[in-house]
PDB file of N, CA and C in Angstrom:
ATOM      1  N   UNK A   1      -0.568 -14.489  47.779  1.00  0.00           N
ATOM      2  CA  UNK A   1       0.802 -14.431  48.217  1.00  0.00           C
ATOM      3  C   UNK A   1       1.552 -13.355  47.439  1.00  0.00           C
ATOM      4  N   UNK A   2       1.964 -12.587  48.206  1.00  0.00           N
ATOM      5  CA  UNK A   2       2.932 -11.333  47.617  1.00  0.00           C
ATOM      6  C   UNK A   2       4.467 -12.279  47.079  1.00  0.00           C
ATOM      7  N   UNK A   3       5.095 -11.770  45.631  1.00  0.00           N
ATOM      8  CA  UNK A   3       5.908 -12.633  45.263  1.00  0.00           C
ATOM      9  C   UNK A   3       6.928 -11.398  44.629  1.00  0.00           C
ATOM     10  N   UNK A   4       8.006 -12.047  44.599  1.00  0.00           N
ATOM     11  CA  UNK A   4       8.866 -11.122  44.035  1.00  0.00           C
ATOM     12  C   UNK A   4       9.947 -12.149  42.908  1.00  0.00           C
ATOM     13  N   UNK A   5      10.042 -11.712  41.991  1.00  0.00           N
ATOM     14  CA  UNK A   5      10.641 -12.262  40.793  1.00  0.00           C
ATOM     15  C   UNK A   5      12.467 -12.060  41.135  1.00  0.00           C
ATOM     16  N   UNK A   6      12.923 -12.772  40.687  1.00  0.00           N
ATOM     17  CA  UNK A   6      14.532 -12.849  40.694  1.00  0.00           C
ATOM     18  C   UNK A   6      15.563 -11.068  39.912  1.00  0.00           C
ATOM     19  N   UNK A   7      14.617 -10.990  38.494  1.00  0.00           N
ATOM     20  CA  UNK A   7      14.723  -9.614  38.600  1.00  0.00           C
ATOM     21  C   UNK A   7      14.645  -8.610  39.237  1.00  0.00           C
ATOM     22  N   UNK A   8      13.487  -8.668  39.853  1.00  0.00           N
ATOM     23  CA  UNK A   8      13.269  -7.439  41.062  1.00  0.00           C
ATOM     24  C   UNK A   8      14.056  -7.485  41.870  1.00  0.00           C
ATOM     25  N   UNK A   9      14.500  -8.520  42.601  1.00  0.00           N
ATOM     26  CA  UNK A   9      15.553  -8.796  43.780  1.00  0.00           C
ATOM     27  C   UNK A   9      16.658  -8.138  43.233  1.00  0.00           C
ATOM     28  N   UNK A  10      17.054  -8.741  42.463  1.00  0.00           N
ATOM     29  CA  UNK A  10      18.279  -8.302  41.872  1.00  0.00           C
ATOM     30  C   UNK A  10      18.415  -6.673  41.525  1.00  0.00           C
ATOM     31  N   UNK A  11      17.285  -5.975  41.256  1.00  0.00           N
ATOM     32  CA  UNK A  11      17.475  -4.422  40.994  1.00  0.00           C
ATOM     33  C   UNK A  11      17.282  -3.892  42.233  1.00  0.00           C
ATOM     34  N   UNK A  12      16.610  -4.575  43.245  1.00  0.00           N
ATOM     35  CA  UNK A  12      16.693  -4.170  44.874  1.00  0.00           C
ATOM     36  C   UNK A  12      17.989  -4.217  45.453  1.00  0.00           C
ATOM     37  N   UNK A  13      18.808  -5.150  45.361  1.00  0.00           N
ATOM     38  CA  UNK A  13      20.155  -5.350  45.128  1.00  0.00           C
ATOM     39  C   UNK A  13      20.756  -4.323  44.789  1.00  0.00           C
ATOM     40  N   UNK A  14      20.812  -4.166  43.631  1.00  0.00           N
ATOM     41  CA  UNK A  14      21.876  -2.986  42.889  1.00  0.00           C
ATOM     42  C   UNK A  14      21.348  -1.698  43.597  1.00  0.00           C
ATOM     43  N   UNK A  15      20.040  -1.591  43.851  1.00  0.00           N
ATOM     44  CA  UNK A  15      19.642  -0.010  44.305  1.00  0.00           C
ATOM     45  C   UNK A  15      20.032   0.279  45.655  1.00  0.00           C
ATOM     46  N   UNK A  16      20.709  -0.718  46.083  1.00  0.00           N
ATOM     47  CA  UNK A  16      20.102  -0.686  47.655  1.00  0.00           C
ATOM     48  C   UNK A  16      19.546  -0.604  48.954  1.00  0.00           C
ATOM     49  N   UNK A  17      18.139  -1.271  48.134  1.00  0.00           N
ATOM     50  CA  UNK A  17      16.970  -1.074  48.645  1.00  0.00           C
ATOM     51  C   UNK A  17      17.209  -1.540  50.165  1.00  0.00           C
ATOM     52  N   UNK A  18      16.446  -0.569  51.381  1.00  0.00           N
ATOM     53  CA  UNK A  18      16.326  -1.447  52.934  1.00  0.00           C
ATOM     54  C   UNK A  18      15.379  -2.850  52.819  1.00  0.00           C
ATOM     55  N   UNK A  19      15.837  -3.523  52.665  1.00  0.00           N
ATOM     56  CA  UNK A  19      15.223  -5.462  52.864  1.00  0.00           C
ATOM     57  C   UNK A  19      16.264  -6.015  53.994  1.00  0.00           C
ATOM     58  N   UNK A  20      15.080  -7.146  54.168  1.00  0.00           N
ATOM     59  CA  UNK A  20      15.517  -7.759  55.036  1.00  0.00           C
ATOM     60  C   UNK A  20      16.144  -9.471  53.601  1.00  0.00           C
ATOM     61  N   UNK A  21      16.677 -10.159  53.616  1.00  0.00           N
ATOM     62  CA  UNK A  21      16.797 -11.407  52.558  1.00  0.00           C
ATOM     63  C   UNK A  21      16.837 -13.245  53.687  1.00  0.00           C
ATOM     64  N   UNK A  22      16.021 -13.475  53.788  1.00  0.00           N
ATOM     65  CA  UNK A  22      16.083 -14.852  54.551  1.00  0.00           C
ATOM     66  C   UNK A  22      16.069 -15.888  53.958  1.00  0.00           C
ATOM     67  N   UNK A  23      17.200 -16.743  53.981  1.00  0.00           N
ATOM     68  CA  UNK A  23      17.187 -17.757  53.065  1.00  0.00           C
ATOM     69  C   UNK A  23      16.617 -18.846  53.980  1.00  0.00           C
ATOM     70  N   UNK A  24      15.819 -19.680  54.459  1.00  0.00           N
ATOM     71  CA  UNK A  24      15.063 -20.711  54.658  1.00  0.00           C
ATOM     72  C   UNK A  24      15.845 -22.275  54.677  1.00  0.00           C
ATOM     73  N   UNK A  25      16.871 -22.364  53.779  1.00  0.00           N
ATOM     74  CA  UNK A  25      17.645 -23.667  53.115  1.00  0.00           C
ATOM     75  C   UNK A  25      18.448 -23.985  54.038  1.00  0.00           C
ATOM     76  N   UNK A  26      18.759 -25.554  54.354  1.00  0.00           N
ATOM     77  CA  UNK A  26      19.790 -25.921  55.470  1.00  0.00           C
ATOM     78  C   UNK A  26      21.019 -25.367  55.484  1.00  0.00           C
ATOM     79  N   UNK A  27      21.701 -25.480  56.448  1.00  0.00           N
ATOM     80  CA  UNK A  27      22.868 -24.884  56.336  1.00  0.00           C
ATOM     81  C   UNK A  27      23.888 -25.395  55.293  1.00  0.00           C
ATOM     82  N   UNK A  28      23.689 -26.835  55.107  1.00  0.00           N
ATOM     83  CA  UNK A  28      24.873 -27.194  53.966  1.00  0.00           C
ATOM     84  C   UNK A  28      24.326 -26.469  52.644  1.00  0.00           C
ATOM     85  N   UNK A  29      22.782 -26.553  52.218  1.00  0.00           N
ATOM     86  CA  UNK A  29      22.986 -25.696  50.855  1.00  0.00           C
ATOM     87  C   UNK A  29      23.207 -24.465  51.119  1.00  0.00           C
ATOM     88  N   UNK A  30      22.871 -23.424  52.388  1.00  0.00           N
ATOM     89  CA  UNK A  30      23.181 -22.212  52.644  1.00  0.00           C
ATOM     90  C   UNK A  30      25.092 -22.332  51.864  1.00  0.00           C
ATOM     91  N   UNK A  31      25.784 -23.129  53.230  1.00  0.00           N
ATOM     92  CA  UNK A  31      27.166 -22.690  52.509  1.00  0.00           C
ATOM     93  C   UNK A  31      27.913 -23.225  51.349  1.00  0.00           C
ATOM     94  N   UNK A  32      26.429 -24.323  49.894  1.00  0.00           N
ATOM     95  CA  UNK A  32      27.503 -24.155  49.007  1.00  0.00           C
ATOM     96  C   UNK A  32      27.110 -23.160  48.159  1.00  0.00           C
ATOM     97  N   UNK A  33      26.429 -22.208  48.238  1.00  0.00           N
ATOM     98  CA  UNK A  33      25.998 -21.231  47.831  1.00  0.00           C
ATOM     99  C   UNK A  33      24.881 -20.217  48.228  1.00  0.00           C
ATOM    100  N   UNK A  34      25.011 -19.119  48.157  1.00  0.00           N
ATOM    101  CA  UNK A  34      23.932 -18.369  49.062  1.00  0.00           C
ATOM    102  C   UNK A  34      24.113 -16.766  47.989  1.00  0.00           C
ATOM    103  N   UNK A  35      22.833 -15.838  48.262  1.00  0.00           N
ATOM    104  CA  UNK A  35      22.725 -14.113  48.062  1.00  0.00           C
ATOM    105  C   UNK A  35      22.725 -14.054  49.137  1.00  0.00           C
ATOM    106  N   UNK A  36      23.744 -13.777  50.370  1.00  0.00           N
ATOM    107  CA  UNK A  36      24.333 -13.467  51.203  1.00  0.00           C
ATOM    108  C   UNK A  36      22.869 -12.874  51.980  1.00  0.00           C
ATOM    109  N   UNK A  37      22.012 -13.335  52.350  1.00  0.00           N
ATOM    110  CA  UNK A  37      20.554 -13.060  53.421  1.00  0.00           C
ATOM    111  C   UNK A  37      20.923 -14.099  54.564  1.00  0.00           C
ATOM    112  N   UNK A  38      20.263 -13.614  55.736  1.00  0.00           N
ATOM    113  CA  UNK A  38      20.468 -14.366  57.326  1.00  0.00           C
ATOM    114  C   UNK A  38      19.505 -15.966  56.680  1.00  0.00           C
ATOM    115  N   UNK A  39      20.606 -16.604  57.182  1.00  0.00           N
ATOM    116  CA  UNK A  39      19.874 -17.960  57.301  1.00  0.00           C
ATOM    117  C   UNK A  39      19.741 -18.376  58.365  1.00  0.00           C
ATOM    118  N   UNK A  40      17.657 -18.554  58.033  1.00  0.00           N
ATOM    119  CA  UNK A  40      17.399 -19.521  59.538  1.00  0.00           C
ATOM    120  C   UNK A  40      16.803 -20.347  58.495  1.00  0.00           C
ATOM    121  N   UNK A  41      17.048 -21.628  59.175  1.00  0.00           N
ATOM    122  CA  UNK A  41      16.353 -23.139  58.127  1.00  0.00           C
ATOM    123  C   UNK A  41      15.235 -22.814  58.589  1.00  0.00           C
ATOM    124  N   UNK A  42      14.256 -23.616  57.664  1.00  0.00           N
ATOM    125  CA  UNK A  42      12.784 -23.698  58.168  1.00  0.00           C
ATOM    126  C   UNK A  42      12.130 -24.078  59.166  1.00  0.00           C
ATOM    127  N   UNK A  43      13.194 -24.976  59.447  1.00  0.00           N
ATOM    128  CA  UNK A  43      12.800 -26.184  61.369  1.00  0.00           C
ATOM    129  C   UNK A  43      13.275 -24.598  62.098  1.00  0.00           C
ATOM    130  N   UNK A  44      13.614 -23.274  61.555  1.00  0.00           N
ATOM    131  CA  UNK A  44      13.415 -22.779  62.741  1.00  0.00           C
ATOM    132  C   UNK A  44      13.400 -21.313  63.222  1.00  0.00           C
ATOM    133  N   UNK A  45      12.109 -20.846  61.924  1.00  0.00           N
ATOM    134  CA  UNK A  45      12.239 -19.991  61.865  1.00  0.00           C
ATOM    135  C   UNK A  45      10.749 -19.687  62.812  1.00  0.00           C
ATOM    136  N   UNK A  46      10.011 -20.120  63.271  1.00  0.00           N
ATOM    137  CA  UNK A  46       9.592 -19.922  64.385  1.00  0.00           C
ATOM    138  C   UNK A  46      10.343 -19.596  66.041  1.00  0.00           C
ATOM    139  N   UNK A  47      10.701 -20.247  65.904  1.00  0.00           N
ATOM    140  CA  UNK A  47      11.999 -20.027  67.069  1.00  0.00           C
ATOM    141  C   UNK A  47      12.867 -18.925  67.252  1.00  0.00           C
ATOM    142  N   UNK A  48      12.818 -18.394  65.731  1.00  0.00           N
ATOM    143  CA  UNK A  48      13.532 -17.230  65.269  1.00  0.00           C
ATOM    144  C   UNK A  48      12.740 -15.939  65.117  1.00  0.00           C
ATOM    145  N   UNK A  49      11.647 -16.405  65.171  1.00  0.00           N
ATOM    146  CA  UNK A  49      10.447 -15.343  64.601  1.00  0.00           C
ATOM    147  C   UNK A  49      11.333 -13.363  64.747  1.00  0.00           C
ATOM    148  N   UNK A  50      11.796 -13.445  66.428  1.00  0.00           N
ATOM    149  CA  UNK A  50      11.999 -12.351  66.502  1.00  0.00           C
ATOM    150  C   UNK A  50      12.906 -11.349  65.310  1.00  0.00           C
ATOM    151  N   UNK A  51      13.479 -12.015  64.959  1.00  0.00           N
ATOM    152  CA  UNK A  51      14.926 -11.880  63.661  1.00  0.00           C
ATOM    153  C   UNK A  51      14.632 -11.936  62.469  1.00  0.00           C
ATOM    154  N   UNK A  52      12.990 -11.757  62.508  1.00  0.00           N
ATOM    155  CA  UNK A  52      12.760 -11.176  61.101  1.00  0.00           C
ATOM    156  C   UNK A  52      11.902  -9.894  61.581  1.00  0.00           C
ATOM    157  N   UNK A  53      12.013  -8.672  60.287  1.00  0.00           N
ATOM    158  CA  UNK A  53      11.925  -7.191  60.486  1.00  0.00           C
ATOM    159  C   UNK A  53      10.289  -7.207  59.738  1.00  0.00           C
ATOM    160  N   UNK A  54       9.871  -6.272  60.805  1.00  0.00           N
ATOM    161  CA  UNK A  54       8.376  -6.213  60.813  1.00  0.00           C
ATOM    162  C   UNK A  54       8.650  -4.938  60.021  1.00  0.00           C
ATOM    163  N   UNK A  55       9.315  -3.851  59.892  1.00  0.00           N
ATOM    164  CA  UNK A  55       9.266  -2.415  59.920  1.00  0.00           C
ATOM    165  C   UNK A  55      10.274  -2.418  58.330  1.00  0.00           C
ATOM    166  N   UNK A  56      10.346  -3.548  57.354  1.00  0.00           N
ATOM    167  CA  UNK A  56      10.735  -3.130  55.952  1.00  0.00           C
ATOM    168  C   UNK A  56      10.601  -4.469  55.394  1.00  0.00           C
ATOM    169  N   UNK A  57      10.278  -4.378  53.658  1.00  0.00           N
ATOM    170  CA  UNK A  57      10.367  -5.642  53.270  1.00  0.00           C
ATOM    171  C   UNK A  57      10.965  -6.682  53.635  1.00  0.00           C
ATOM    172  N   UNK A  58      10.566  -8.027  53.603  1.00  0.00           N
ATOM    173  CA  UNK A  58      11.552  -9.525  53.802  1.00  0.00           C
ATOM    174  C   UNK A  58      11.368 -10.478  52.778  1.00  0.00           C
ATOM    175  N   UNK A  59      12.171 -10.652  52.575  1.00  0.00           N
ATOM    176  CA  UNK A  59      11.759 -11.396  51.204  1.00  0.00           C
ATOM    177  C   UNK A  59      12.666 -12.975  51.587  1.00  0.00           C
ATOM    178  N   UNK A  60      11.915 -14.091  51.400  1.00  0.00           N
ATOM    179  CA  UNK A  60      12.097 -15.187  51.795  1.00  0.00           C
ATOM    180  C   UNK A  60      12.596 -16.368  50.523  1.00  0.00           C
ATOM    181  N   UNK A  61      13.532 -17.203  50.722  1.00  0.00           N
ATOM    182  CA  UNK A  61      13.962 -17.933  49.811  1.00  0.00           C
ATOM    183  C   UNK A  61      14.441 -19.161  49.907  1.00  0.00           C
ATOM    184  N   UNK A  62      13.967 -20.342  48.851  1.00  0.00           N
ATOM    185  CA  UNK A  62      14.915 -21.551  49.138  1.00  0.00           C
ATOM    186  C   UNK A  62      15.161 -21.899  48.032  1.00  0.00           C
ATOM    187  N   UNK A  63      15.501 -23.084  47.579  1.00  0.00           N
ATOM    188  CA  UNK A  63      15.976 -23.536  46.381  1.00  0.00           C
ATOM    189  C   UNK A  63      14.869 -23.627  45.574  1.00  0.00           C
ATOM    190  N   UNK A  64      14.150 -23.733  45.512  1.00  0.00           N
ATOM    191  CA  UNK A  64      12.729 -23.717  44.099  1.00  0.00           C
ATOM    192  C   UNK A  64      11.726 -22.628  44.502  1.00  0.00           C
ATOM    193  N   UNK A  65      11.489 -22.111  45.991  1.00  0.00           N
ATOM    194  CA  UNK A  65      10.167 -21.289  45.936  1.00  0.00           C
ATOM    195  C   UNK A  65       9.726 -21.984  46.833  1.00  0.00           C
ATOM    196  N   UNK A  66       9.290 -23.452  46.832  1.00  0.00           N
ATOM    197  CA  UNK A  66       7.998 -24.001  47.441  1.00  0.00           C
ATOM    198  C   UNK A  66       8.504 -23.730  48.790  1.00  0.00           C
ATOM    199  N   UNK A  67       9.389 -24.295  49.498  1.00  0.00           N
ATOM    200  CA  UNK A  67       9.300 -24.238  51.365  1.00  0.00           C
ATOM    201  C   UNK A  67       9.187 -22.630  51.621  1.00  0.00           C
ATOM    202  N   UNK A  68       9.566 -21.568  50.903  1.00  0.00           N
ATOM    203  CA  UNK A  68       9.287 -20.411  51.566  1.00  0.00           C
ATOM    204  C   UNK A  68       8.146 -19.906  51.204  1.00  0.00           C
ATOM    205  N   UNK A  69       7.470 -20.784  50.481  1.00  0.00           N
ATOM    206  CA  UNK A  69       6.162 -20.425  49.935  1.00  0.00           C
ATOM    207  C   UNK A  69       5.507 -20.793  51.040  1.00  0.00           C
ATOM    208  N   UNK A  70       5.791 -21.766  51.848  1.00  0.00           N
ATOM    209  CA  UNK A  70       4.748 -22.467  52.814  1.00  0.00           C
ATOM    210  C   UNK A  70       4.952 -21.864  54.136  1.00  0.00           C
ATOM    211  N   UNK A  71       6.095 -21.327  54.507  1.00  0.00           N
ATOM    212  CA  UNK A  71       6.911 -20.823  55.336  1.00  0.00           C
ATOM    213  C   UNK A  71       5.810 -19.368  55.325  1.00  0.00           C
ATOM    214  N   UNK A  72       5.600 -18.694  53.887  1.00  0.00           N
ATOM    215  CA  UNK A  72       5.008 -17.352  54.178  1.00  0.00           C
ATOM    216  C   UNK A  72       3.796 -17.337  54.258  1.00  0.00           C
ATOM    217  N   UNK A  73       3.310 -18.444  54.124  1.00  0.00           N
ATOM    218  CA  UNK A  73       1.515 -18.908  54.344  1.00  0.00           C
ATOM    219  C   UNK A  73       1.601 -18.526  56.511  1.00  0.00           C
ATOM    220  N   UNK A  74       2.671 -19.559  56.604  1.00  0.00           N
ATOM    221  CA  UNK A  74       2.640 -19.512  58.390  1.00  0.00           C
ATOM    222  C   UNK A  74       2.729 -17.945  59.014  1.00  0.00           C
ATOM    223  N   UNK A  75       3.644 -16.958  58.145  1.00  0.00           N
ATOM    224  CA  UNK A  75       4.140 -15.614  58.851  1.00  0.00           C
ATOM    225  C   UNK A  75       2.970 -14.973  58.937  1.00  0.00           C
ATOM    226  N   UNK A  76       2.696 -14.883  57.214  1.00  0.00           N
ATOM    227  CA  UNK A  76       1.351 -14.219  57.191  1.00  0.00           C
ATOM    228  C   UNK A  76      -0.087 -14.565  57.868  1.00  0.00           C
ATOM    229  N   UNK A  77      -0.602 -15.709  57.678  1.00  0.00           N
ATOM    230  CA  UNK A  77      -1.920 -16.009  58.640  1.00  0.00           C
ATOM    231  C   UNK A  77      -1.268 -16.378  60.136  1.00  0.00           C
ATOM    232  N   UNK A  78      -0.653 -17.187  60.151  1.00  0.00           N
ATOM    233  CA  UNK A  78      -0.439 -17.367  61.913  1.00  0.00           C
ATOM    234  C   UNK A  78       0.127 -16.160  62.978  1.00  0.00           C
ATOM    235  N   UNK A  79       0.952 -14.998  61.489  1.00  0.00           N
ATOM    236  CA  UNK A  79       1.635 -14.263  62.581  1.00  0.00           C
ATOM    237  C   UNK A  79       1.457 -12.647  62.180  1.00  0.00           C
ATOM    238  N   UNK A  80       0.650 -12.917  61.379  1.00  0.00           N
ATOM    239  CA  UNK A  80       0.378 -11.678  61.240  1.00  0.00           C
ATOM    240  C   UNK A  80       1.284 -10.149  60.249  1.00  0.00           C
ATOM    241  N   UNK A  81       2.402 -11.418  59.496  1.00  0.00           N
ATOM    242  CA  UNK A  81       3.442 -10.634  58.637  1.00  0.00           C
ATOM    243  C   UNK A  81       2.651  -9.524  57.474  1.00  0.00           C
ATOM    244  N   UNK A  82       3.115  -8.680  57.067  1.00  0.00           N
ATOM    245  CA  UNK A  82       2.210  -8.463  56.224  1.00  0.00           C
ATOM    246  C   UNK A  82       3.453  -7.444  54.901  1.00  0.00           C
ATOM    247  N   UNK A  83       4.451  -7.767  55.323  1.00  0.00           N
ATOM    248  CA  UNK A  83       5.728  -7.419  55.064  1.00  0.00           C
ATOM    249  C   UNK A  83       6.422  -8.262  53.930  1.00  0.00           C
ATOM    250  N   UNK A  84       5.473  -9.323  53.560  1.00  0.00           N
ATOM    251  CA  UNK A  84       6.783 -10.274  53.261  1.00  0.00           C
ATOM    252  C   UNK A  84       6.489 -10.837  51.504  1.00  0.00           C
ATOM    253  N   UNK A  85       7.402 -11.245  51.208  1.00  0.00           N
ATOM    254  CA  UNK A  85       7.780 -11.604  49.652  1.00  0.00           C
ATOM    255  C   UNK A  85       8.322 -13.284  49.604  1.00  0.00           C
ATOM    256  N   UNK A  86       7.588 -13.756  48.761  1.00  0.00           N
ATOM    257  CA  UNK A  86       8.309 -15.012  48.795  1.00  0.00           C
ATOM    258  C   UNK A  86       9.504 -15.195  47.212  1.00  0.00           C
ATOM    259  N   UNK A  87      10.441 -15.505  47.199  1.00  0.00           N
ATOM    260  CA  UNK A  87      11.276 -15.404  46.076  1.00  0.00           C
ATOM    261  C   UNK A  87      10.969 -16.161  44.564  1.00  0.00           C
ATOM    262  N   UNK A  88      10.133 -15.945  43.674  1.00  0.00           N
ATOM    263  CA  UNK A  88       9.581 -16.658  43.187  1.00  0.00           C
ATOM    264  C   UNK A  88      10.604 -17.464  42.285  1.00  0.00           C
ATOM    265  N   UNK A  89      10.313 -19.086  42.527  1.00  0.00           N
ATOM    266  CA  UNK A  89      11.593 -19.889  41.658  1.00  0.00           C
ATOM    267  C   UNK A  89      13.001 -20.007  42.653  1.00  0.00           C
ATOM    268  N   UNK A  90      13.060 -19.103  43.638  1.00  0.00           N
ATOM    269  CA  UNK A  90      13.944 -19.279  44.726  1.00  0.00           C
ATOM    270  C   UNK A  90      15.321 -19.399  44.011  1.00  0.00           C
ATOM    271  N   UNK A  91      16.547 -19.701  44.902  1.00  0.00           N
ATOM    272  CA  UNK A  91      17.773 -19.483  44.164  1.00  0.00           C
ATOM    273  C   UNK A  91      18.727 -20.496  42.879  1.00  0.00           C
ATOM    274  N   UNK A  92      17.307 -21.377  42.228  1.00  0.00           N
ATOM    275  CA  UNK A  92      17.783 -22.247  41.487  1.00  0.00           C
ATOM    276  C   UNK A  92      17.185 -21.024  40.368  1.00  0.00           C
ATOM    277  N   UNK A  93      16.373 -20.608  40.309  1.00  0.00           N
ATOM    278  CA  UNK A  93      16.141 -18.996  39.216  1.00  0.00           C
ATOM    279  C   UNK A  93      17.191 -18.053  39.677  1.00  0.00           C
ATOM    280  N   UNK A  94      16.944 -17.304  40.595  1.00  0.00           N
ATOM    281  CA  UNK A  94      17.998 -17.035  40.362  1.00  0.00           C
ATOM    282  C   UNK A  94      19.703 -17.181  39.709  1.00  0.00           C
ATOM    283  N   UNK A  95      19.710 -18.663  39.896  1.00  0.00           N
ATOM    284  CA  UNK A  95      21.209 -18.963  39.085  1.00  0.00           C
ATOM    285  C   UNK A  95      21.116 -19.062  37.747  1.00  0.00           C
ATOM    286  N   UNK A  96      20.042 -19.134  37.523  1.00  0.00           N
ATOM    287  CA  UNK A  96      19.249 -19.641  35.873  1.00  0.00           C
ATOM    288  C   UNK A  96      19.633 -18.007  35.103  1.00  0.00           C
ATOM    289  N   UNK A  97      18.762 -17.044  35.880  1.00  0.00           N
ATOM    290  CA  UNK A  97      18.776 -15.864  35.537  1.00  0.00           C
ATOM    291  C   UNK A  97      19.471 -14.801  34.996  1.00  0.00           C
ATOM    292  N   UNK A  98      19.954 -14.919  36.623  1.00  0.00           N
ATOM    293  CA  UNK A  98      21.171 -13.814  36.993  1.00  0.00           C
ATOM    294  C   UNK A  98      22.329 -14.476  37.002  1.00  0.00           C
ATOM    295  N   UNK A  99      22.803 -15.072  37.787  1.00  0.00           N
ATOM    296  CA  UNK A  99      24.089 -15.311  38.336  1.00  0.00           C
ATOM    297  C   UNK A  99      24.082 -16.652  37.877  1.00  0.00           C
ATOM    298  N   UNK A 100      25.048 -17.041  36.425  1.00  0.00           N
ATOM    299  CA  UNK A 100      25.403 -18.582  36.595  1.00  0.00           C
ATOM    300  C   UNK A 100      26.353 -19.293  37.333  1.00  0.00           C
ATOM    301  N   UNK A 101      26.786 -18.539  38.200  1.00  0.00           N
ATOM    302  CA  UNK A 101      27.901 -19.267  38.889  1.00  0.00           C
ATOM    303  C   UNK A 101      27.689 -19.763  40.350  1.00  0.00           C
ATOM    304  N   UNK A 102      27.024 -19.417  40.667  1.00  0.00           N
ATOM    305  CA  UNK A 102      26.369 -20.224  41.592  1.00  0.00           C
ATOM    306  C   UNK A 102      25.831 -21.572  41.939  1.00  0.00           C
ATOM    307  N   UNK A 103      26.367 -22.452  42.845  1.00  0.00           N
ATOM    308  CA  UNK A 103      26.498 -23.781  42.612  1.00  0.00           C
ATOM    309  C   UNK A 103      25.083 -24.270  43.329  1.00  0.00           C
ATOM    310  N   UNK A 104      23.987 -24.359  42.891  1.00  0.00           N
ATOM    311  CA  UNK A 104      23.005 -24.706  43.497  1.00  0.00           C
ATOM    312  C   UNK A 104      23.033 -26.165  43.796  1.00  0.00           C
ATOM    313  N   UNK A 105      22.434 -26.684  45.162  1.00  0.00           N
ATOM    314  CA  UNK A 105      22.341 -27.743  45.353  1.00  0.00           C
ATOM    315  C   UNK A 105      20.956 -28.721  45.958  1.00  0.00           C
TER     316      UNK A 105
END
């Protein structure tokens, strides 16, 4: 599994690197806090498939790592992603990290 650390994101961030950022997390933890990436929950990102970018990084995220960890097992073997990053530690590292103000839930 291709992984990307909370640092890296974050200097992709500042550089402004072309990514795609998908946060995975329901909508209530989406809006009590989010790094501003398209949220599709996990129930539906099949459904969504089209709305993620084949043609530049995507880097995938939820609150610990694990559901977009499992999420990028499906892109990659079922669909053939070969694009993609899972957020390692997801946005409860991140708040740890980088940003303490972020109200993880």
């Amino acid at each position: 599994m291709q992984e990307i650390t909370v640092h890296e994101l974050k200097q992709w961030q500042d550089e402004g690197k072309n990514f795609q950022l998908i946060d995975i997390r329901e909508e209530y933890e989406y809006d009590a806090c989010n790094l501003n990436g398209t949220l599709i929950p996990m129930g539906e990102i099949i459904d969504r498939i089209d709305e993620i970018a084949k043609d530049k990084p995507v880097v995938l995220h939820c609150r610990s790592g694990s559901r977009s960890a499992a999420i990028y097992q499906v892109l990659n073997t079922q669909y053939g992603f070969t694009n993609i990053f899972n957020l390692k530690g997801g946005i409860k590292a991140y708040s740890q990290e980088i940003d303490s103000t972020l109200n993880v839930i």
